[in-house]
Structures are given as C-alpha cells and as structure tokens.
C-alpha atoms as a PDB file:
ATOM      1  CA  UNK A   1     -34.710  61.454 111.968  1.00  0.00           C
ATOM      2  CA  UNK A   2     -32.933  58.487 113.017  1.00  0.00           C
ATOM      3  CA  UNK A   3     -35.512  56.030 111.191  1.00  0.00           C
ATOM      4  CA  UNK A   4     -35.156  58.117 107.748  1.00  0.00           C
ATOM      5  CA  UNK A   5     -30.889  57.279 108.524  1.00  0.00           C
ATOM      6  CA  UNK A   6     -31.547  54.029 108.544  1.00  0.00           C
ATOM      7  CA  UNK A   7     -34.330  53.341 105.932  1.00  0.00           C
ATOM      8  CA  UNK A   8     -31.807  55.010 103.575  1.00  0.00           C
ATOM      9  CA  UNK A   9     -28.680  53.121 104.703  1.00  0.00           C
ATOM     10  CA  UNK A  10     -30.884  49.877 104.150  1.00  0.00           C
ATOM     11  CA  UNK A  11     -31.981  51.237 100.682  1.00  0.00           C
ATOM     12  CA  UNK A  12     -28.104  51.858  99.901  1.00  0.00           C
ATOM     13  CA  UNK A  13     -27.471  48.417 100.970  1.00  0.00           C
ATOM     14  CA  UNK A  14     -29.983  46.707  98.987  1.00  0.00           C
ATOM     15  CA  UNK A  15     -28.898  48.470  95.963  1.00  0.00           C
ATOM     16  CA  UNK A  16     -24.952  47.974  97.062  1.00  0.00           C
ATOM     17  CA  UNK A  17     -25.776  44.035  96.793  1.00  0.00           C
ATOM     18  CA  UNK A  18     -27.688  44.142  93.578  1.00  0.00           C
ATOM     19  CA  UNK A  19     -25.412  45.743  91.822  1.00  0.00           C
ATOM     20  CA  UNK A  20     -22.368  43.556  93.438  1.00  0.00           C
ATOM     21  CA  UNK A  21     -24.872  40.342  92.133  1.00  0.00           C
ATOM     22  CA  UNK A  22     -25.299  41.506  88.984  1.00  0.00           C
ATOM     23  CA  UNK A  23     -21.615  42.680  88.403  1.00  0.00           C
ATOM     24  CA  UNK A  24     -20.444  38.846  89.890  1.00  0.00           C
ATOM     25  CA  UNK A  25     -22.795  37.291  87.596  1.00  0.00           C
ATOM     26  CA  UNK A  26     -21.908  39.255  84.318  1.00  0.00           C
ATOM     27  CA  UNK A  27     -18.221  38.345  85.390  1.00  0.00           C
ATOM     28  CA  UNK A  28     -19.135  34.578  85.565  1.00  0.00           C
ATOM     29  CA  UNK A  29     -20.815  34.758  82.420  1.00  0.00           C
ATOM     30  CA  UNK A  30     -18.308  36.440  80.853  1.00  0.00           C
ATOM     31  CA  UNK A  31     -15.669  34.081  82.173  1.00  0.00           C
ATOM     32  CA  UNK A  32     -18.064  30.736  80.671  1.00  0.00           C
ATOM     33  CA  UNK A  33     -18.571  32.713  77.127  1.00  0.00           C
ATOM     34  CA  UNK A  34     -14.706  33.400  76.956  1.00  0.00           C
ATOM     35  CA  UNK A  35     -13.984  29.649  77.796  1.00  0.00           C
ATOM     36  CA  UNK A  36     -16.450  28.157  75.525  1.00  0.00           C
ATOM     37  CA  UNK A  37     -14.623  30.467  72.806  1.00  0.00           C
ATOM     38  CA  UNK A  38     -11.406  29.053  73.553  1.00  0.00           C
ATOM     39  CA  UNK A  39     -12.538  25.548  73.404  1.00  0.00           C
ATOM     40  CA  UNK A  40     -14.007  26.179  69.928  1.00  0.00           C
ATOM     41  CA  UNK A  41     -10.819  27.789  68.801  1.00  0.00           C
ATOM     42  CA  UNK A  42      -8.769  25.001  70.357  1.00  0.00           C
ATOM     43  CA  UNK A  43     -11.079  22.092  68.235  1.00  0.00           C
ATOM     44  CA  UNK A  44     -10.393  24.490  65.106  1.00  0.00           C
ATOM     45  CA  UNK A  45      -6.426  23.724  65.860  1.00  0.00           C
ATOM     46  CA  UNK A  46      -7.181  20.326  66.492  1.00  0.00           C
ATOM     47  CA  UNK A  47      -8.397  19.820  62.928  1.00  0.00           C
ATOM     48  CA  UNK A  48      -5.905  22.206  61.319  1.00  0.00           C
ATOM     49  CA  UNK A  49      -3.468  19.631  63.348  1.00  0.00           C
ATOM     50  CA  UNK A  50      -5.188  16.586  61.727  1.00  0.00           C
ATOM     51  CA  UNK A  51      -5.170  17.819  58.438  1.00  0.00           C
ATOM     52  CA  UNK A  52      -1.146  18.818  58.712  1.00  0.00           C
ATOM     53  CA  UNK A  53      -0.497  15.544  60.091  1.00  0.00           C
ATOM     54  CA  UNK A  54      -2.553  13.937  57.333  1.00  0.00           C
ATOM     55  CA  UNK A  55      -0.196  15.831  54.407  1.00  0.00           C
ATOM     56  CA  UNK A  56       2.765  13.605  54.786  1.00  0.00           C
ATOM     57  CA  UNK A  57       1.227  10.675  54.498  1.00  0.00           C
ATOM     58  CA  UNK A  58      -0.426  11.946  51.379  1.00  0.00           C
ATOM     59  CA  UNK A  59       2.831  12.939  50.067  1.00  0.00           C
ATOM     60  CA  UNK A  60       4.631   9.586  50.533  1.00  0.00           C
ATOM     61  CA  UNK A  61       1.888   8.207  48.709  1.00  0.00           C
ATOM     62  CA  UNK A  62       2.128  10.375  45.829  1.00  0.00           C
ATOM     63  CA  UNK A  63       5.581  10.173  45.300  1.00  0.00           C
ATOM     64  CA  UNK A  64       5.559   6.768  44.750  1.00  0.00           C
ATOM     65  CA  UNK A  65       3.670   7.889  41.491  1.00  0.00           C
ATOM     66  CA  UNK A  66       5.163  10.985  40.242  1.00  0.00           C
ATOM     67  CA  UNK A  67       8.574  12.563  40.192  1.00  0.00           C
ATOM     68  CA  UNK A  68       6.282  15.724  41.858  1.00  0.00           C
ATOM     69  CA  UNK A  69       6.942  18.712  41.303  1.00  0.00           C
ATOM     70  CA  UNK A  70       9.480  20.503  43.840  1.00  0.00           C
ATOM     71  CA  UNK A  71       8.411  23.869  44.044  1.00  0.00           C
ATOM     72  CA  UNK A  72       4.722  22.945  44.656  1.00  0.00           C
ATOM     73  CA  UNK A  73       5.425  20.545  47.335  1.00  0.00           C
ATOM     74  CA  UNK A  74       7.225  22.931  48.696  1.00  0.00           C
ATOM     75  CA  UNK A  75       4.881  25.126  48.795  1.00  0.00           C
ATOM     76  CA  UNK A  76       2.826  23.096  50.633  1.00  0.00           C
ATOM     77  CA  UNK A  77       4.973  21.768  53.707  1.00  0.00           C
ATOM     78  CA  UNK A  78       5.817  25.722  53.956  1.00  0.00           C
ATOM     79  CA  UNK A  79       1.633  26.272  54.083  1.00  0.00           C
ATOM     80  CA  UNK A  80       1.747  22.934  56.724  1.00  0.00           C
ATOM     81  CA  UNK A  81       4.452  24.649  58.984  1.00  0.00           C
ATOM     82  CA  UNK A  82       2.683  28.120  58.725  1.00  0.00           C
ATOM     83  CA  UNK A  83      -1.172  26.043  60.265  1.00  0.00           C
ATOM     84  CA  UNK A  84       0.938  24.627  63.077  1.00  0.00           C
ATOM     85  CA  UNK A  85       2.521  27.649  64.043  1.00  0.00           C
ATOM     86  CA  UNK A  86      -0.797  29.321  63.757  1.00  0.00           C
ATOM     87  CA  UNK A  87      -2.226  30.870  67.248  1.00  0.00           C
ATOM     88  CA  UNK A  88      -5.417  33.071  66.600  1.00  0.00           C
ATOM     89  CA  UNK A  89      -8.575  32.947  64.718  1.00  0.00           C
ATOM     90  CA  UNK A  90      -7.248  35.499  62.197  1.00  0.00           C
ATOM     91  CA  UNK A  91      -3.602  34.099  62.197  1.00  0.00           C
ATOM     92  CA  UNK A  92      -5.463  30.486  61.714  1.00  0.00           C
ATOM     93  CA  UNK A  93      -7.798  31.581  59.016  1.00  0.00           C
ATOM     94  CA  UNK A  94      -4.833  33.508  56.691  1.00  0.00           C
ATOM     95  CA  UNK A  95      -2.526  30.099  56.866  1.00  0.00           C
ATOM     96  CA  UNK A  96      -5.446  28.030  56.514  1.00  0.00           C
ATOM     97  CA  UNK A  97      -6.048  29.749  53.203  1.00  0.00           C
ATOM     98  CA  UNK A  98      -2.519  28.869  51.698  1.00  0.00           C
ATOM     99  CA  UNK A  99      -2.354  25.905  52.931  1.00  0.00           C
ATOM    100  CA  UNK A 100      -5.994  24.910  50.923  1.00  0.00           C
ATOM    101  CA  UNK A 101      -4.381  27.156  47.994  1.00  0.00           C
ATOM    102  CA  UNK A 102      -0.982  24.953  48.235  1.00  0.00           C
ATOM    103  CA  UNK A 103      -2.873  21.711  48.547  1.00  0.00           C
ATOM    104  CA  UNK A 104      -5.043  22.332  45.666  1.00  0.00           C
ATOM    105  CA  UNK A 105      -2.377  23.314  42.913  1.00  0.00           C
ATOM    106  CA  UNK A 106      -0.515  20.555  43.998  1.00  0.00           C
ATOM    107  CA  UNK A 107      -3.101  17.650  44.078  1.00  0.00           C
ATOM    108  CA  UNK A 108      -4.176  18.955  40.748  1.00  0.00           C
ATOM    109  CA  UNK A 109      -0.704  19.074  39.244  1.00  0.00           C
ATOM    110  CA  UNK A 110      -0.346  15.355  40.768  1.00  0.00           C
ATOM    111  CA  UNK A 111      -3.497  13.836  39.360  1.00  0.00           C
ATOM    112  CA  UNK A 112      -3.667  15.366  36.262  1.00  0.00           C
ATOM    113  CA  UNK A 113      -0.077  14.410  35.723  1.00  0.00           C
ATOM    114  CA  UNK A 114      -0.539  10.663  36.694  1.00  0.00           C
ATOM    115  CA  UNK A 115      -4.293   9.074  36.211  1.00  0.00           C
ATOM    116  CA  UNK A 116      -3.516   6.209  37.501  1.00  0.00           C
ATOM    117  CA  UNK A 117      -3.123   7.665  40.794  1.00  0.00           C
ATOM    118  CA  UNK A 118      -6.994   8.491  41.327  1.00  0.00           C
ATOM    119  CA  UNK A 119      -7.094   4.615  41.140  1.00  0.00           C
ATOM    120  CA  UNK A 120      -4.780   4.017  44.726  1.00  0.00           C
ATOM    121  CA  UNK A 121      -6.541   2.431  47.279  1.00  0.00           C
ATOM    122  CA  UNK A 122      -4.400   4.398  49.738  1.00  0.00           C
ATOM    123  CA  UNK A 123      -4.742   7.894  47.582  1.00  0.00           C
ATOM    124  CA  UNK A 124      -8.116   7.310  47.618  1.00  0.00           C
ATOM    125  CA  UNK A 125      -8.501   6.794  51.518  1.00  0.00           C
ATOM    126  CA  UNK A 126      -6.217   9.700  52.516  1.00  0.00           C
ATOM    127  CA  UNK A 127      -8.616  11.644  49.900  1.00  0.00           C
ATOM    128  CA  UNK A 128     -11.849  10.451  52.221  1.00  0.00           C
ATOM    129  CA  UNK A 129      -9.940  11.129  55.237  1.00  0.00           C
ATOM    130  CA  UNK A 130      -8.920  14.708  54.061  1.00  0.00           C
ATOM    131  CA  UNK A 131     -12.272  15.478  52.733  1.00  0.00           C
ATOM    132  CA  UNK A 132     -13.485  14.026  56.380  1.00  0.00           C
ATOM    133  CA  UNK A 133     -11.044  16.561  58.169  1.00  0.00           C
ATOM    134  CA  UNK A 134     -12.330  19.398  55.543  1.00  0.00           C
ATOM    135  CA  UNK A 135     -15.758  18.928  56.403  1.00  0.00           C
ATOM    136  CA  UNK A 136     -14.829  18.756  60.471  1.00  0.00           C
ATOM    137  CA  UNK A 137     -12.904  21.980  60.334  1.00  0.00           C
ATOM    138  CA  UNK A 138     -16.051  23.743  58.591  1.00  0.00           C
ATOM    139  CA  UNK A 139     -17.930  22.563  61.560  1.00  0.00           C
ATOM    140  CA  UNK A 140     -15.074  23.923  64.188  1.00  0.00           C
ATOM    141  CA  UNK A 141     -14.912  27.221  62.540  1.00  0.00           C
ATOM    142  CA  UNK A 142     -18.894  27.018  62.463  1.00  0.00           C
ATOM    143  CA  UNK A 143     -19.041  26.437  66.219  1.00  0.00           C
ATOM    144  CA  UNK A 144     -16.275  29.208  66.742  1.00  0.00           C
ATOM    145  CA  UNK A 145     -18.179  31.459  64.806  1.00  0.00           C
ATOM    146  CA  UNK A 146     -21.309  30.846  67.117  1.00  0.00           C
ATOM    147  CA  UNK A 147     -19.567  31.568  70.357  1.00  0.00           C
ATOM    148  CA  UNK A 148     -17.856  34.490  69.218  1.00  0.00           C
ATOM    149  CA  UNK A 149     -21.430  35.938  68.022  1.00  0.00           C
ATOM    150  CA  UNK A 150     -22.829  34.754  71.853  1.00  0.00           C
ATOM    151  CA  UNK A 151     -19.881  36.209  73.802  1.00  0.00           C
ATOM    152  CA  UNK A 152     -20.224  39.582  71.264  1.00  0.00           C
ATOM    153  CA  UNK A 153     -23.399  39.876  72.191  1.00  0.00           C
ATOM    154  CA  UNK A 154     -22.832  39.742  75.850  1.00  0.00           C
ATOM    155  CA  UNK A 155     -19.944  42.283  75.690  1.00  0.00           C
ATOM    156  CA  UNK A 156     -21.729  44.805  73.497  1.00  0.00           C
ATOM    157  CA  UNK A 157     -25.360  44.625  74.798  1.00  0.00           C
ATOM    158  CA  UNK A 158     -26.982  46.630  78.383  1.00  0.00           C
ATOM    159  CA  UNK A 159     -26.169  46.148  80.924  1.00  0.00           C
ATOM    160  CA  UNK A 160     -23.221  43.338  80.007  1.00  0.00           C
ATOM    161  CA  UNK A 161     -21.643  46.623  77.868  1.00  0.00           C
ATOM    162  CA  UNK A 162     -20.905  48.382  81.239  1.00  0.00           C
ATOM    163  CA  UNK A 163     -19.524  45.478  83.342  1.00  0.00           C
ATOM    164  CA  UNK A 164     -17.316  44.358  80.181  1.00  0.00           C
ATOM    165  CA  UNK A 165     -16.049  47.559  80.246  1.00  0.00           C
ATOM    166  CA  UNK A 166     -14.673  47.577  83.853  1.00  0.00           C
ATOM    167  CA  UNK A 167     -13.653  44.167  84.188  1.00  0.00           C
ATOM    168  CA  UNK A 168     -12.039  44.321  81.037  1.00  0.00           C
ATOM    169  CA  UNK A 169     -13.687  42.271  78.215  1.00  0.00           C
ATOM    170  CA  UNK A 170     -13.563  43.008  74.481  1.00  0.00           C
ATOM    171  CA  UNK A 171     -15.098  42.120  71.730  1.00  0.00           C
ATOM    172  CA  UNK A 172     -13.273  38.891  69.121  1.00  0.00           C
ATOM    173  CA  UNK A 173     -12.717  38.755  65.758  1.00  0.00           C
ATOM    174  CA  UNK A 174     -14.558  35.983  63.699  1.00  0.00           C
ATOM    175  CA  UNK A 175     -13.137  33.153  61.983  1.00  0.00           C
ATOM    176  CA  UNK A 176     -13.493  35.012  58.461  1.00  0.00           C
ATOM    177  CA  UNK A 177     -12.874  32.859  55.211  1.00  0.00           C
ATOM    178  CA  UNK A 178      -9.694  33.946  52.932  1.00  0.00           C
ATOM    179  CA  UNK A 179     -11.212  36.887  50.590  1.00  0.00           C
ATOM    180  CA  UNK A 180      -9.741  34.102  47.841  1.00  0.00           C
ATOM    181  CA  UNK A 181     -12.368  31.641  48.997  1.00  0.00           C
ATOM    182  CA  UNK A 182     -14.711  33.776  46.691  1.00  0.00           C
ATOM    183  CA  UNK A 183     -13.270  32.786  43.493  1.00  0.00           C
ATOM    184  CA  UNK A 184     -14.936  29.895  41.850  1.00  0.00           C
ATOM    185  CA  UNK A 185     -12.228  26.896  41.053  1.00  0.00           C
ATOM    186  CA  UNK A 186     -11.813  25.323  38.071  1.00  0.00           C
ATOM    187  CA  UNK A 187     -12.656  21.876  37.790  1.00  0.00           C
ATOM    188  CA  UNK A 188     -11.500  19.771  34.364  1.00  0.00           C
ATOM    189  CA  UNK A 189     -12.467  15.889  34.136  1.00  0.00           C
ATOM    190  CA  UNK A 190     -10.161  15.493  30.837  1.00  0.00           C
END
C-alpha cells in the first residue's frame, strides 16, 4: 500500500512540474512576443515622429514660393499634432490617415499653384526625404503587422490559448490602413 502512495505522489509531482514548466515558459514567451510588439509599435512612432518633424521644414520652404493657402496648411499642422499625440496602433493608423490626406491636398494645391517650385533643390530633397520616411513607415507598420500575427498566434493557439487566458494575455489589433487608402488618387502632369 505504501509503495502505490508513493508511486502516485511521484506521478503527481512529475506532472505538478510539467505543467509549472510549461506554464513558466508560455509566460516567457508571451512576455518576448509582447515586447517585440512594442518595439515594432515604438519604430512605427519613430517614423510618424520623423515625418512630423520633417513638415515644418517643408513648409518654410514652400512659403517662400506661395502665399499658401491657410486653411490647408492648417489642416495639416492640426493632422501633425494629432500623429504626435497618437498612442496605439489604431489611434496611430486613423491620424496617420489625415495627416497623408492633409499632406496630399496641400502639396498638390502648392505645386500646381507654383511650377517653379518642383524645380527647388531644397523642395526637392525634403520630397526624397519624405518619400524616404514614407517608404520606412510601410516597413514599421509591416514589421508591426508581423509580430502582432506571431504573438496572435501564440495567444489563440493550444495549449498557449489556456495559459494566455490565466495569466492574462489578449489578443492586438493590427495596424489596419485608413478604409480611404482604397480610393485611387488622381494624378494630373498639366
């Protein structure tokens, strides 16, 4: 009888510890998955900061041009303000959207306005160096987008589903492009 006790107490045990492993390790990966997610979402701010910082300079260039119009500009300082204050993916993604909305009336107000403006050696650099910081946010929401899919995957697949469950771990939204970002624009070369 005694032996039975104890070959049961050493099953329990055995069991006790795998499931303790398993539950420490789906933590820890849980934990690195989360991290890697903010870091992606942090280098999405990071270029959404660049970008912002980027505007003024294009403005002061443009104004030595163009009397610009007020309401646009304004518009797009109020798009600027909205990306800084920005704090999640989905918060990121809607000011994101006005600002490119803002920034695109306006430039093409701008140029088509004043021609000789394309021609600036300093119009045309902050153009590069926007279309530079366009092309690294793609690649920041790209990399978001991939660590949100591996960190969903953890929480909502067995056995990960159970331990996110009791330690607390939920699924994250992706970074989703403006439903606006569907309409074709309109590009004019007269």
């Amino acid at each position: 009888m005694k032996k039975s006790v104890v070959i049961v107490l050493a099953i329990v045990a055995v069991i006790a510890v795998i499931l303790c492993s398993a539950g420490i390790s789906s933590y820890n990966g849980f934990v690195q998955k989360e991290e890697a997610l903010k870091t992606a979402q942090s280098e999405i701010s990071v270029q959404l900061q660049r970008r912002a910082d980027l505007i003024p300079n294009f403005v002061e260039t443009v104004k030595g041009y163009s009397d610009y119009e007020q309401e646009t500009l304004t518009a797009v300082i109020e798009a600027r303000s909205k990306v800084a204050a920005a704090t999640g993916a989905e918060e990121q993604a809607t000011a994101n959207a006005q600002l490119d909305s803002a920034i695109d009336i306006w430039v093409n107000a701008v140029t088509e306005a004043y021609p000789e403006l394309k021609a600036d050696k300093q119009y045309i650099a902050l153009q590069d160096e926007l279309a530079g910081t366009e092309n690294r946010i793609a690649i920041a929401r790209k990399d978001y987008n991939t660590a949100a899919q591996t960190y969903n995957k953890s929480v909502r697949t067995f056995p990960g589903s159970i331990f996110a469950g009791i330690f607390g771990f939920g699924q994250v939204e992706y970074f989703e492009a403006d439903a606006s970002a569907n309409n074709v624009p309109q590009v004019d070369f007269n």
